[in-house]
PDB file of N, CA and C in Angstrom:
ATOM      1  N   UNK A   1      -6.995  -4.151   7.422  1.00  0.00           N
ATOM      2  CA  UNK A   1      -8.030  -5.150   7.578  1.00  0.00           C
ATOM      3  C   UNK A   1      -7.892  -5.749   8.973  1.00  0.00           C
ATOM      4  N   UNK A   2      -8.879  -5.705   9.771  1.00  0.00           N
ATOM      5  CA  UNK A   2      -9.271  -6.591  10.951  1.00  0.00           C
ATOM      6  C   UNK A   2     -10.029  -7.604  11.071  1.00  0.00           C
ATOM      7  N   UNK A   3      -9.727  -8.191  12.086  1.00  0.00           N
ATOM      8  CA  UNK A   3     -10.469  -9.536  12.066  1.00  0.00           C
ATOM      9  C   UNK A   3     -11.788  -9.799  11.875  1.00  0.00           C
ATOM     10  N   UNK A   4     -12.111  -8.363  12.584  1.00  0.00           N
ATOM     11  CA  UNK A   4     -13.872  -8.672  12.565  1.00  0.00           C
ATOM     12  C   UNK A   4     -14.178  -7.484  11.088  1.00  0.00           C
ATOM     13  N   UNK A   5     -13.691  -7.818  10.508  1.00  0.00           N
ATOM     14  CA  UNK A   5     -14.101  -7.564   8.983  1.00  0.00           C
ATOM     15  C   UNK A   5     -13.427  -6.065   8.492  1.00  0.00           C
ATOM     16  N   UNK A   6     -13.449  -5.591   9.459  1.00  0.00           N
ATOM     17  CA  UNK A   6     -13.378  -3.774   9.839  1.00  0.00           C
ATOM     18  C   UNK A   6     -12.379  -3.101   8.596  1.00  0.00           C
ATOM     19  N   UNK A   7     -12.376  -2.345   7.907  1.00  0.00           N
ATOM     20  CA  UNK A   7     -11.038  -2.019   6.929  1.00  0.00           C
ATOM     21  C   UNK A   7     -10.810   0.097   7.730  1.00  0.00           C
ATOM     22  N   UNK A   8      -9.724   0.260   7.352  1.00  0.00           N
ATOM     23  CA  UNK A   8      -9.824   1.826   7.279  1.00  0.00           C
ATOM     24  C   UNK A   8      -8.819   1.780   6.035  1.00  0.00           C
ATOM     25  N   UNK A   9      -9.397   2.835   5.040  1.00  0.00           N
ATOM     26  CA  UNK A   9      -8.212   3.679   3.987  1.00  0.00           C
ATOM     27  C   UNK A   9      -7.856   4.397   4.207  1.00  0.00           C
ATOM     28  N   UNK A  10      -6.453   3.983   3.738  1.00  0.00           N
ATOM     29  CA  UNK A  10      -5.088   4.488   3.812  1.00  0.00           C
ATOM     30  C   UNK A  10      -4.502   5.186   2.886  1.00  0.00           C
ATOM     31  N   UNK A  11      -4.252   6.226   2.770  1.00  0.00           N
ATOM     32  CA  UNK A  11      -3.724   6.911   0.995  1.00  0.00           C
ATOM     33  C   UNK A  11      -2.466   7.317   1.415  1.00  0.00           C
ATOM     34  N   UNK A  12      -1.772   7.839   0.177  1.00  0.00           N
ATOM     35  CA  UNK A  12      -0.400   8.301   0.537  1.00  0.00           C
ATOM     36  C   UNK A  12      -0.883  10.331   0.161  1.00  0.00           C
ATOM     37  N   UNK A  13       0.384  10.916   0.318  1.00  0.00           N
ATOM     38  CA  UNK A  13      -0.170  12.307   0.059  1.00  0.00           C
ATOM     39  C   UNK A  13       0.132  13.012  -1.364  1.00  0.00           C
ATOM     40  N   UNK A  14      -0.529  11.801  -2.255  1.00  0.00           N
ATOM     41  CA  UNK A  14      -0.677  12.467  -3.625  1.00  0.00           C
ATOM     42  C   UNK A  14      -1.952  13.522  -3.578  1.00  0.00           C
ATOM     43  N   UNK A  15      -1.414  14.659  -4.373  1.00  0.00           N
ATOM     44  CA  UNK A  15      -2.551  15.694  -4.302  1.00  0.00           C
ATOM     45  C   UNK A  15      -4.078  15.029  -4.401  1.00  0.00           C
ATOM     46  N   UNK A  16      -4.153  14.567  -5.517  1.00  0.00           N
ATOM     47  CA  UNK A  16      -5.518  13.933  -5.518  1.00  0.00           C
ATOM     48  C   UNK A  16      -5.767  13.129  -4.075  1.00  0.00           C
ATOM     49  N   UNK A  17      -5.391  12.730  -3.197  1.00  0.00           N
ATOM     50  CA  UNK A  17      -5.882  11.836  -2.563  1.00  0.00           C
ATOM     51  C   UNK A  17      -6.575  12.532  -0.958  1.00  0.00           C
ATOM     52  N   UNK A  18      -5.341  14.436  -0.995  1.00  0.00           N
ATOM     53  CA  UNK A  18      -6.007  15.308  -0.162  1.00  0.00           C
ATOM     54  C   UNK A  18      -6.903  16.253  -0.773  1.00  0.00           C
ATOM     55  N   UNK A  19      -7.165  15.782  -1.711  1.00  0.00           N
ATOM     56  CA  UNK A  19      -8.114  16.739  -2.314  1.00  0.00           C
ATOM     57  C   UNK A  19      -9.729  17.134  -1.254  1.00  0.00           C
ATOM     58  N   UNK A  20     -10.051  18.105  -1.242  1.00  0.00           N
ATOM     59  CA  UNK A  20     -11.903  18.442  -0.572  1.00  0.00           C
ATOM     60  C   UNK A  20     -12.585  17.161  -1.496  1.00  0.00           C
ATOM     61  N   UNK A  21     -12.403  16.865  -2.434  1.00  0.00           N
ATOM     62  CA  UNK A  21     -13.074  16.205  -3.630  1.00  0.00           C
ATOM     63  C   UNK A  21     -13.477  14.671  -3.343  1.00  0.00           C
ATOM     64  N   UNK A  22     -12.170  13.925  -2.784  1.00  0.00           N
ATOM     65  CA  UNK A  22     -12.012  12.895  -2.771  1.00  0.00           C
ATOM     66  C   UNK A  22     -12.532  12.274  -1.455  1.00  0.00           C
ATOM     67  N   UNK A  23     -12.363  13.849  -0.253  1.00  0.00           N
ATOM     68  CA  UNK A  23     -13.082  13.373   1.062  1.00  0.00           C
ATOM     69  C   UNK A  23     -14.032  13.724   1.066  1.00  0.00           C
ATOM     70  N   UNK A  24     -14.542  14.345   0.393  1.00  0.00           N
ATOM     71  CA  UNK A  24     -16.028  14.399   0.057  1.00  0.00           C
ATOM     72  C   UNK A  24     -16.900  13.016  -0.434  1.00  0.00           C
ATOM     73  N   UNK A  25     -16.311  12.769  -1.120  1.00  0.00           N
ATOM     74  CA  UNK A  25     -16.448  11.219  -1.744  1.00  0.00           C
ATOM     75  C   UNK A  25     -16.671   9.940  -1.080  1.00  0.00           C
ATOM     76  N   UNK A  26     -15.403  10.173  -0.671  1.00  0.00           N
ATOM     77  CA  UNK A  26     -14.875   8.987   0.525  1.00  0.00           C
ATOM     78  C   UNK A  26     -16.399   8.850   1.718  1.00  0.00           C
ATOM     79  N   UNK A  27     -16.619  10.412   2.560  1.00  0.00           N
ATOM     80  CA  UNK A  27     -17.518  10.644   3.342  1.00  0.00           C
ATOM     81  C   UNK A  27     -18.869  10.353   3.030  1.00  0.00           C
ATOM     82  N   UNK A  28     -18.779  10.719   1.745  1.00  0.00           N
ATOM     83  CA  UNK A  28     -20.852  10.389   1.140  1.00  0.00           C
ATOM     84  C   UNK A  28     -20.958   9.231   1.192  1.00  0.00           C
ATOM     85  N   UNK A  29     -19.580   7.984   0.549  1.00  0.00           N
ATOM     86  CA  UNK A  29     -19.791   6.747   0.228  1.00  0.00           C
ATOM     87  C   UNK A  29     -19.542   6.057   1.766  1.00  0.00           C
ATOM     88  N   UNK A  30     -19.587   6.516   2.888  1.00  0.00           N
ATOM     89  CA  UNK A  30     -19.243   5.859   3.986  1.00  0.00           C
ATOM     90  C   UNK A  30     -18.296   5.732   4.206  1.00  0.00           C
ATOM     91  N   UNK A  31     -17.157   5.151   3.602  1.00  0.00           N
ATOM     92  CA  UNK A  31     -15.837   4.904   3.890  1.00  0.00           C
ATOM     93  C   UNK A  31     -15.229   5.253   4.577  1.00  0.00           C
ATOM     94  N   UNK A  32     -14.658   4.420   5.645  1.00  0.00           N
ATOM     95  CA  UNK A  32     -13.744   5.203   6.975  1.00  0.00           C
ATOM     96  C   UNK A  32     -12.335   5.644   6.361  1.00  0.00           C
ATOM     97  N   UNK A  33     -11.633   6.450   6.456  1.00  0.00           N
ATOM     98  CA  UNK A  33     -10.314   6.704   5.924  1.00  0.00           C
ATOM     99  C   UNK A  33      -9.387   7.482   6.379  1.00  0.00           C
ATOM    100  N   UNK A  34      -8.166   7.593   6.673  1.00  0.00           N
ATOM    101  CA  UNK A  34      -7.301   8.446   7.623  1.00  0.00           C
ATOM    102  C   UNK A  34      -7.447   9.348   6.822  1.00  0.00           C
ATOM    103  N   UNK A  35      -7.336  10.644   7.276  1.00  0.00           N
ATOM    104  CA  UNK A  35      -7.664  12.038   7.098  1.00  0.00           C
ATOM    105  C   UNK A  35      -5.785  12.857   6.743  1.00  0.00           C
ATOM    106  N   UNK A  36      -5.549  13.660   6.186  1.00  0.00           N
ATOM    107  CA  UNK A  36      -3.706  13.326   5.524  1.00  0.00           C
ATOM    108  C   UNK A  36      -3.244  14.317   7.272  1.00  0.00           C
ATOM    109  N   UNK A  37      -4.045  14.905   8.235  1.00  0.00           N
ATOM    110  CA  UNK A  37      -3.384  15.817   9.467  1.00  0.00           C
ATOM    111  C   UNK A  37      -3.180  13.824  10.251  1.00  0.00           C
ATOM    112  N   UNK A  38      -3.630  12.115   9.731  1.00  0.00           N
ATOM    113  CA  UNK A  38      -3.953  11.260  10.663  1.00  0.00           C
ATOM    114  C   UNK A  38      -2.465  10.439   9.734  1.00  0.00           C
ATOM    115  N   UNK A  39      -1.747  11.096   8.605  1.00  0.00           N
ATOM    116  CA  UNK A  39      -1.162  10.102   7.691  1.00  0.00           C
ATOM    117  C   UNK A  39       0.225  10.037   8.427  1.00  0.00           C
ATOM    118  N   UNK A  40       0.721   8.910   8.713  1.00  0.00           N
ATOM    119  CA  UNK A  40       2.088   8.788   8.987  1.00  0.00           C
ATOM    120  C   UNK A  40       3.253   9.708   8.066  1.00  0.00           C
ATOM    121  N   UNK A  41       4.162  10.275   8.735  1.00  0.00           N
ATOM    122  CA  UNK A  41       5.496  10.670   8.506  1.00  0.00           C
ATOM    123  C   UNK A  41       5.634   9.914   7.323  1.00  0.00           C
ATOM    124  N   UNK A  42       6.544   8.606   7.586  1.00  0.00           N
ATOM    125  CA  UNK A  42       6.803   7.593   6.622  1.00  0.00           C
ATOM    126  C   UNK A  42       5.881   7.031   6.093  1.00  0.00           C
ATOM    127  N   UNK A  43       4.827   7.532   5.230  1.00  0.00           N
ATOM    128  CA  UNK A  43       4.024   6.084   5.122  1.00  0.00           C
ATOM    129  C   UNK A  43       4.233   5.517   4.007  1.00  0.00           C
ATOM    130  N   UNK A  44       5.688   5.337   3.508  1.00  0.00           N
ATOM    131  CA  UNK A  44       5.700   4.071   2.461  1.00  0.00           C
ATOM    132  C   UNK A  44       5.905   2.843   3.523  1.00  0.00           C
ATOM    133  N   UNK A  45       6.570   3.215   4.840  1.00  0.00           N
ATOM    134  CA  UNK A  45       6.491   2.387   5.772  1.00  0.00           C
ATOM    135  C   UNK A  45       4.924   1.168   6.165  1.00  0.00           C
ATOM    136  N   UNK A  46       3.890   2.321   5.464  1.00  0.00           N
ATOM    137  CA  UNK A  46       2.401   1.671   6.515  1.00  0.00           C
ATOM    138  C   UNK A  46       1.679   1.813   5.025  1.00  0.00           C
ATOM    139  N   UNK A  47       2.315   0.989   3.817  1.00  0.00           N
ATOM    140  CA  UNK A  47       1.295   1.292   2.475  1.00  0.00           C
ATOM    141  C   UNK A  47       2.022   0.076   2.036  1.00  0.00           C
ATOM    142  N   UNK A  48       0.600  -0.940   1.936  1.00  0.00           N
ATOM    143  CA  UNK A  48       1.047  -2.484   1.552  1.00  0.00           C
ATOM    144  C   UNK A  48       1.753  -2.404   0.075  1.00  0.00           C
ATOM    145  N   UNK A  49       0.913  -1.418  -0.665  1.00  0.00           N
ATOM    146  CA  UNK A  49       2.300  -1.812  -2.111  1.00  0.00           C
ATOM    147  C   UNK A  49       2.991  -1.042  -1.759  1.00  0.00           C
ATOM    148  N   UNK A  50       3.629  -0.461  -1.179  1.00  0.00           N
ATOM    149  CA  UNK A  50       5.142  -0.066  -0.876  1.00  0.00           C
ATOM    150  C   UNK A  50       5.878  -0.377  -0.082  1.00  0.00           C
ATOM    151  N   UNK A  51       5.407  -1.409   1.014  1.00  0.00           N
ATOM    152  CA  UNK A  51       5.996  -2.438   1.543  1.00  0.00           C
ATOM    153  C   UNK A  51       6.357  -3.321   1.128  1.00  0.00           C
ATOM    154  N   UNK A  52       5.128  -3.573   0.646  1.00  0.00           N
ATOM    155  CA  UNK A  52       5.126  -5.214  -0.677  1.00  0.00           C
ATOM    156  C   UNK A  52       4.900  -5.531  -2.102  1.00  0.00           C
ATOM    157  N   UNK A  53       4.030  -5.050  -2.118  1.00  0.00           N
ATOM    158  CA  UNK A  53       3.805  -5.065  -3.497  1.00  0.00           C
ATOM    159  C   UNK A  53       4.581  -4.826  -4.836  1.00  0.00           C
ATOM    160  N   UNK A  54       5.154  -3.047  -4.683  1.00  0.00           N
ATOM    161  CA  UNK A  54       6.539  -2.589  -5.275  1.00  0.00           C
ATOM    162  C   UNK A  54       7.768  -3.866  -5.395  1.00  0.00           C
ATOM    163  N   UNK A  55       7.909  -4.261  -4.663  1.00  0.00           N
ATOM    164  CA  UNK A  55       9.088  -4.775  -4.734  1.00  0.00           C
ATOM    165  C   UNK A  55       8.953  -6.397  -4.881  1.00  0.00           C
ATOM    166  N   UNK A  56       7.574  -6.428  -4.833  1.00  0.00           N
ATOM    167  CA  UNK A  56       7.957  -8.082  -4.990  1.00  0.00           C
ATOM    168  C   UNK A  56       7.797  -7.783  -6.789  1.00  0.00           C
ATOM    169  N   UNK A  57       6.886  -7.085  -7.103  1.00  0.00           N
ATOM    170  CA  UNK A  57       6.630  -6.665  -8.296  1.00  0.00           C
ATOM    171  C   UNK A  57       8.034  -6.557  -9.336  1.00  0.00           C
ATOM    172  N   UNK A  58       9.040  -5.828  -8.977  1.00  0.00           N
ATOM    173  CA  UNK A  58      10.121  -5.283  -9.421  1.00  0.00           C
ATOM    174  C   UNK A  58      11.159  -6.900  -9.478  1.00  0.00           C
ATOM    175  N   UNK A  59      11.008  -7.476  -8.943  1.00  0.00           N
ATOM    176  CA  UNK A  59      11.815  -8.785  -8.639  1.00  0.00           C
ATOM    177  C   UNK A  59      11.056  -9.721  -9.658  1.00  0.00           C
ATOM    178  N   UNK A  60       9.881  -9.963 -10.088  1.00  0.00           N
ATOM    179  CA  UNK A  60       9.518 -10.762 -10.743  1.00  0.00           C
ATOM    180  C   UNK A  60       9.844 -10.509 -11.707  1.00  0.00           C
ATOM    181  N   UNK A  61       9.677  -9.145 -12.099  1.00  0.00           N
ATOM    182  CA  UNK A  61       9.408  -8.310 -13.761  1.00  0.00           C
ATOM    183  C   UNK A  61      10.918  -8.178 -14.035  1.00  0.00           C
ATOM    184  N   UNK A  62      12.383  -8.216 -13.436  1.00  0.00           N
ATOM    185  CA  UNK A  62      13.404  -8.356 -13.525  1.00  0.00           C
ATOM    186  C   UNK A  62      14.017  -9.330 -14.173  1.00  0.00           C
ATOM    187  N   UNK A  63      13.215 -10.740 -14.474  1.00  0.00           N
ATOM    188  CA  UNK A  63      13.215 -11.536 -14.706  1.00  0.00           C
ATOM    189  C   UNK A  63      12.775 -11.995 -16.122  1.00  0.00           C
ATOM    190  N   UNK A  64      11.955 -10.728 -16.987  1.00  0.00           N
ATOM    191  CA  UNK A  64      11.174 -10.899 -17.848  1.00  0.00           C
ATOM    192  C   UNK A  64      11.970 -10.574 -18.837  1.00  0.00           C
ATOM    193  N   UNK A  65      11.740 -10.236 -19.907  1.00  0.00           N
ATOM    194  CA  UNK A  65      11.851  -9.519 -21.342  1.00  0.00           C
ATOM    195  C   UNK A  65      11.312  -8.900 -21.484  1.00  0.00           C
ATOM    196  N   UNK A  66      11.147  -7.667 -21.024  1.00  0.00           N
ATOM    197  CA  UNK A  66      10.022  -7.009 -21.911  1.00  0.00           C
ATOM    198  C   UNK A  66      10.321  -5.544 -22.325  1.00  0.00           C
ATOM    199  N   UNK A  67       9.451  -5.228 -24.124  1.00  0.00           N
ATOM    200  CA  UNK A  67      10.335  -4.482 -24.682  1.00  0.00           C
ATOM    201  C   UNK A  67       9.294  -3.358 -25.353  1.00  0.00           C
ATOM    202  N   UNK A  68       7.711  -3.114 -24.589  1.00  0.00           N
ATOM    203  CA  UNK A  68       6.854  -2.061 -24.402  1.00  0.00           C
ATOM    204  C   UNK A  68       6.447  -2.080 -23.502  1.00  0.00           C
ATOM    205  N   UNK A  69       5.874  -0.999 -23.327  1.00  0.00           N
ATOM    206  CA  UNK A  69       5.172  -0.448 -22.641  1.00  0.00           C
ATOM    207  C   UNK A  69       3.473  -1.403 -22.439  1.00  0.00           C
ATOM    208  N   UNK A  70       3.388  -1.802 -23.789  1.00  0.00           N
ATOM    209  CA  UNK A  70       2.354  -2.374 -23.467  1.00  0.00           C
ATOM    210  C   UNK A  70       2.518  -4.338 -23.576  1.00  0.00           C
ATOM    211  N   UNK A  71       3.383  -4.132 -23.321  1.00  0.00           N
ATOM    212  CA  UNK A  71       3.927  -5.577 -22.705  1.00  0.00           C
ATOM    213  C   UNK A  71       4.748  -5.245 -21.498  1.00  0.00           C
ATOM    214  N   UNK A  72       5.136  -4.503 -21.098  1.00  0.00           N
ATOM    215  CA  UNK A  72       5.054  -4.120 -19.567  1.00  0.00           C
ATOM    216  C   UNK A  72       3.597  -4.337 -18.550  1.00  0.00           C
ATOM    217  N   UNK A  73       2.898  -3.417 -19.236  1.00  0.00           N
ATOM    218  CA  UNK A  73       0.886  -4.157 -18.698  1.00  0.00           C
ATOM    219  C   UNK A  73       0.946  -5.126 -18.532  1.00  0.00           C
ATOM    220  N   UNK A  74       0.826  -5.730 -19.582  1.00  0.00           N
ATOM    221  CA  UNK A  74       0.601  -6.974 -19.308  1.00  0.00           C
ATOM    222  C   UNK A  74       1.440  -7.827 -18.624  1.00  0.00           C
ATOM    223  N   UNK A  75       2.821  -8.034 -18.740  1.00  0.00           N
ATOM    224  CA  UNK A  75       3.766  -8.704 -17.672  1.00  0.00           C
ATOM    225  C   UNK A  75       3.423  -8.095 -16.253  1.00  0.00           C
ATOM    226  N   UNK A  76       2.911  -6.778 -15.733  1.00  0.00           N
ATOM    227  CA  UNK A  76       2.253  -6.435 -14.533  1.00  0.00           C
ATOM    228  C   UNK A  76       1.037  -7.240 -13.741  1.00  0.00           C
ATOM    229  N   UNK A  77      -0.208  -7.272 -15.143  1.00  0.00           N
ATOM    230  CA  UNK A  77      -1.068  -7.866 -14.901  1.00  0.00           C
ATOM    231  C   UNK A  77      -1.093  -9.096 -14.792  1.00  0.00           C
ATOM    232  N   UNK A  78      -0.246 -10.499 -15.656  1.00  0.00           N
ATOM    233  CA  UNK A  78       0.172 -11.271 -15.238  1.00  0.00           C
ATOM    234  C   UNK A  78       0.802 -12.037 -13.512  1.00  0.00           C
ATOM    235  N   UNK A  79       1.713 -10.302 -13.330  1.00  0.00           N
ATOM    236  CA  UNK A  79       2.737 -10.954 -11.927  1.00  0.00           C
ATOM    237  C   UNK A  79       1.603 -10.883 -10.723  1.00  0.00           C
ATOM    238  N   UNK A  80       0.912 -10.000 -11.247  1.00  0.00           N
ATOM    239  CA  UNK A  80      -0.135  -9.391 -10.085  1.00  0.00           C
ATOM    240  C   UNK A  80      -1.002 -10.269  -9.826  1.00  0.00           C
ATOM    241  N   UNK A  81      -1.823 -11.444 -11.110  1.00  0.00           N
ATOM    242  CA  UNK A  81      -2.565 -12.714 -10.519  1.00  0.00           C
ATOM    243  C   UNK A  81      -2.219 -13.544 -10.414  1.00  0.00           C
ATOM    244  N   UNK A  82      -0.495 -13.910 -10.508  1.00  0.00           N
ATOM    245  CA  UNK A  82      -0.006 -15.027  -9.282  1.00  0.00           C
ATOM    246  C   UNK A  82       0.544 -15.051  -8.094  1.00  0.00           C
ATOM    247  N   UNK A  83       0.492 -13.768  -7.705  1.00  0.00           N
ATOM    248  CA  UNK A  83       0.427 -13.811  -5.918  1.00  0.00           C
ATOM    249  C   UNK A  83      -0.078 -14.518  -5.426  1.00  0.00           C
ATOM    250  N   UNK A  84       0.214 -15.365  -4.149  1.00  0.00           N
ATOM    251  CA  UNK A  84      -0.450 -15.912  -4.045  1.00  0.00           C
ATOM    252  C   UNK A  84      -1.459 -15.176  -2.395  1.00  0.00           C
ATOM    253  N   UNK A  85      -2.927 -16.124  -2.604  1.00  0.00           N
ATOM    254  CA  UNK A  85      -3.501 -15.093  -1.304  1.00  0.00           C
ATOM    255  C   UNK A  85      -2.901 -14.749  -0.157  1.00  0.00           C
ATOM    256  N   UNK A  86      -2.034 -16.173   0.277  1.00  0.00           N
ATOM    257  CA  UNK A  86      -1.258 -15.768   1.523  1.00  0.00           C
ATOM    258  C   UNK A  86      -0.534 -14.685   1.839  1.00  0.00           C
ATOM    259  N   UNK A  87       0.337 -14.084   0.539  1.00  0.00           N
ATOM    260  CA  UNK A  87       1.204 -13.502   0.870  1.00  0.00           C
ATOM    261  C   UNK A  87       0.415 -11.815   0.717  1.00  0.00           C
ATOM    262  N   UNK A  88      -0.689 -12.044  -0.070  1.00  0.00           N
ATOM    263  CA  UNK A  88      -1.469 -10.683   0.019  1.00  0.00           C
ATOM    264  C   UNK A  88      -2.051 -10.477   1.658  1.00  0.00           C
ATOM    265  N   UNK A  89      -2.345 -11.296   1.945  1.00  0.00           N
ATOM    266  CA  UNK A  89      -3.446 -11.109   3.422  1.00  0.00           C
ATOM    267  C   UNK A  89      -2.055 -10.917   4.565  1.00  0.00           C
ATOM    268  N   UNK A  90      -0.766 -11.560   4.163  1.00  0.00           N
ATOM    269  CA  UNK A  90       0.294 -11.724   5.075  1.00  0.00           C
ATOM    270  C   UNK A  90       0.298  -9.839   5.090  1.00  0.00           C
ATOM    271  N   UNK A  91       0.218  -8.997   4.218  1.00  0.00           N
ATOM    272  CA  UNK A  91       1.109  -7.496   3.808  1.00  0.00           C
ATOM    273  C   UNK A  91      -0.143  -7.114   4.615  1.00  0.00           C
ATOM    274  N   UNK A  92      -1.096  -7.231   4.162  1.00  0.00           N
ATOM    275  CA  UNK A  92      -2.658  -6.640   5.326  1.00  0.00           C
ATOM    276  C   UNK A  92      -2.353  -6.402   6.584  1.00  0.00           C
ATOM    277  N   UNK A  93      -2.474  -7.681   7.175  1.00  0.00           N
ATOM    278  CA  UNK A  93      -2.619  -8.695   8.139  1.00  0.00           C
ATOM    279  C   UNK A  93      -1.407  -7.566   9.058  1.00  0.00           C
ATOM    280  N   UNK A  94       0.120  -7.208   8.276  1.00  0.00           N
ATOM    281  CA  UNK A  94       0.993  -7.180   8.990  1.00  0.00           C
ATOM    282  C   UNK A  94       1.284  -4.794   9.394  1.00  0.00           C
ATOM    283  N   UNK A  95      -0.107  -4.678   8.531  1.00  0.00           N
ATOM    284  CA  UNK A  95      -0.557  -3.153   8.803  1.00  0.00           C
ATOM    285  C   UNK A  95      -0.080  -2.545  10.266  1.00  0.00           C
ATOM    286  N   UNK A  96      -1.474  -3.061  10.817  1.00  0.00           N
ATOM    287  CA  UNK A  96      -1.219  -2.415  11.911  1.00  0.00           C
ATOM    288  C   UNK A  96       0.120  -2.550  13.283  1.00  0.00           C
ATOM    289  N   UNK A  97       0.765  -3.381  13.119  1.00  0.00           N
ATOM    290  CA  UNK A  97       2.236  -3.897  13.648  1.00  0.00           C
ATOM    291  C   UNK A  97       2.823  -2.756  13.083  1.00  0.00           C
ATOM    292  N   UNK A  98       2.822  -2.894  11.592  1.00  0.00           N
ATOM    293  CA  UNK A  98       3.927  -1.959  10.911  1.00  0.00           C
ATOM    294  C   UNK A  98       3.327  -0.549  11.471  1.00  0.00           C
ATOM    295  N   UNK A  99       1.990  -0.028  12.217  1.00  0.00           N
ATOM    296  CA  UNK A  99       2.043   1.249  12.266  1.00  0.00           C
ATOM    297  C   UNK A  99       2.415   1.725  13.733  1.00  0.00           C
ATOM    298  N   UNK A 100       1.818   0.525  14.546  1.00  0.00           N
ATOM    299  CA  UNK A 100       3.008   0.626  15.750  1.00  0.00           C
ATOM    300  C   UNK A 100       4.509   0.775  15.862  1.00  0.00           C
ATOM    301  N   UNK A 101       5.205   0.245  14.891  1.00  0.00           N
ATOM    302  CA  UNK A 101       6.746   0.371  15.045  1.00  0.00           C
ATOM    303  C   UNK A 101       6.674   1.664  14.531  1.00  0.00           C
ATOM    304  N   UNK A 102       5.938   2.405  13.646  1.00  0.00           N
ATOM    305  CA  UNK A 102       6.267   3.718  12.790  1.00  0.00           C
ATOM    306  C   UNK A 102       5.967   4.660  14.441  1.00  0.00           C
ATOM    307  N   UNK A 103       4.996   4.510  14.946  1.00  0.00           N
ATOM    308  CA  UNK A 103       4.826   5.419  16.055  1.00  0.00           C
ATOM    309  C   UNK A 103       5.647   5.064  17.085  1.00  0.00           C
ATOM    310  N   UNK A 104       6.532   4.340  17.219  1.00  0.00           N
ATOM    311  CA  UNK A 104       7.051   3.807  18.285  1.00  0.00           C
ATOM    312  C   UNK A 104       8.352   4.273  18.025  1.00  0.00           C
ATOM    313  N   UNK A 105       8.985   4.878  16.561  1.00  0.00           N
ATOM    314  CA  UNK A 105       9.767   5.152  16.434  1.00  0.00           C
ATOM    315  C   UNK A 105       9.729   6.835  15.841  1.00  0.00           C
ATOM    316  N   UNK A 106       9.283   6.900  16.192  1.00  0.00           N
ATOM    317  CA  UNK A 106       8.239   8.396  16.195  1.00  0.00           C
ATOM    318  C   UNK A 106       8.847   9.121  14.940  1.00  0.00           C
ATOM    319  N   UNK A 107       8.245   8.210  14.154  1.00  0.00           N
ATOM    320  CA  UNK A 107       8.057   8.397  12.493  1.00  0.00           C
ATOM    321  C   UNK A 107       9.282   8.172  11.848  1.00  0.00           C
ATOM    322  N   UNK A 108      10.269   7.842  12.227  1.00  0.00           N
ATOM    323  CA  UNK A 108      11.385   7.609  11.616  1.00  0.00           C
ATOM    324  C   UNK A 108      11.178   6.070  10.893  1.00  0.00           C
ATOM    325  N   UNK A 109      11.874   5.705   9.299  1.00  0.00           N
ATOM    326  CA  UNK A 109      11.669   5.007   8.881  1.00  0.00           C
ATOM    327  C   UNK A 109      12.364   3.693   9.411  1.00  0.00           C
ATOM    328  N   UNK A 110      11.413   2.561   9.210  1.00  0.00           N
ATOM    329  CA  UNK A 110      11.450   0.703  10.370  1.00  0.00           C
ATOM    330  C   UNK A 110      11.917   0.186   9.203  1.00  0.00           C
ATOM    331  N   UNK A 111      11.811   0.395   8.130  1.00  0.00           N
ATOM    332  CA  UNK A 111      12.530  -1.027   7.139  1.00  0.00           C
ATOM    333  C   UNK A 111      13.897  -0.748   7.314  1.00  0.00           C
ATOM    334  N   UNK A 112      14.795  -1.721   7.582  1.00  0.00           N
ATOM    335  CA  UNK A 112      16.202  -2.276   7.289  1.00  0.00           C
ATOM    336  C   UNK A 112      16.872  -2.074   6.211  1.00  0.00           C
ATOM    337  N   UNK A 113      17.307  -1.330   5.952  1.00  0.00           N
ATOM    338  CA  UNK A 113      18.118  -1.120   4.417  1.00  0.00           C
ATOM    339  C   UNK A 113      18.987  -2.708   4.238  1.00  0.00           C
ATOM    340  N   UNK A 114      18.344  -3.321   2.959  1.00  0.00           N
ATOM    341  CA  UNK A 114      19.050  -4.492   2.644  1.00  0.00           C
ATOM    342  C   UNK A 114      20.293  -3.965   1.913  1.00  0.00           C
TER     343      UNK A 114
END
């Protein structure tokens, strides 16, 4: 997301997502979208739920009880509408930075092993 409204999609390289099918799709419906010959090396590095999302996710739900599958859903769907906006627009917002360091480090993975 850019300032002046602008978005491009980003996929990771699940089959479905290089499918002819899906850029076919993508292309009819307008949608600008990196193409998988345009996808980063690392891109759990440059993919907001796998920057963020995953793990803030995993830290909340750590915290829970839960003892299905379908109380797993729902403790998901729960953690997922109290994010708060900041910290969603913060993981956006912090895209294209994160895809400079990925090229700057010429694809080798930028997160810090905690």
């Amino acid at each position: 997301m850019y300032p002046n409204g602008d978005a491009v999609f980003h996929q990771d390289s699940a089959p479905s997502h290089a499918s002819r099918v899906t850029h076919k799709f993508l292309t009819d419906q307008q949608v600008e979208f990196l193409r998988p010959q345009q996808w980063m090396p690392n891109s759990p590095d440059a993919v907001p739920c796998d920057y963020f999302l995953w793990g803030h996710l995993e830290n909340k739900l750590s915290k829970r009880r839960v003892s299905t599958l379908k109380g797993l859903q729902k403790a998901i769907r729960e953690e997922v509408k109290k994010i708060p906006q900041e910290m969603i627009l913060w993981a956006l917002k912090s895209w294209p930075k994160r895809c400079r360091q990925i090229y700057y480090a010429e694809g080798r993975h930028i997160e810090k092993h905690r």
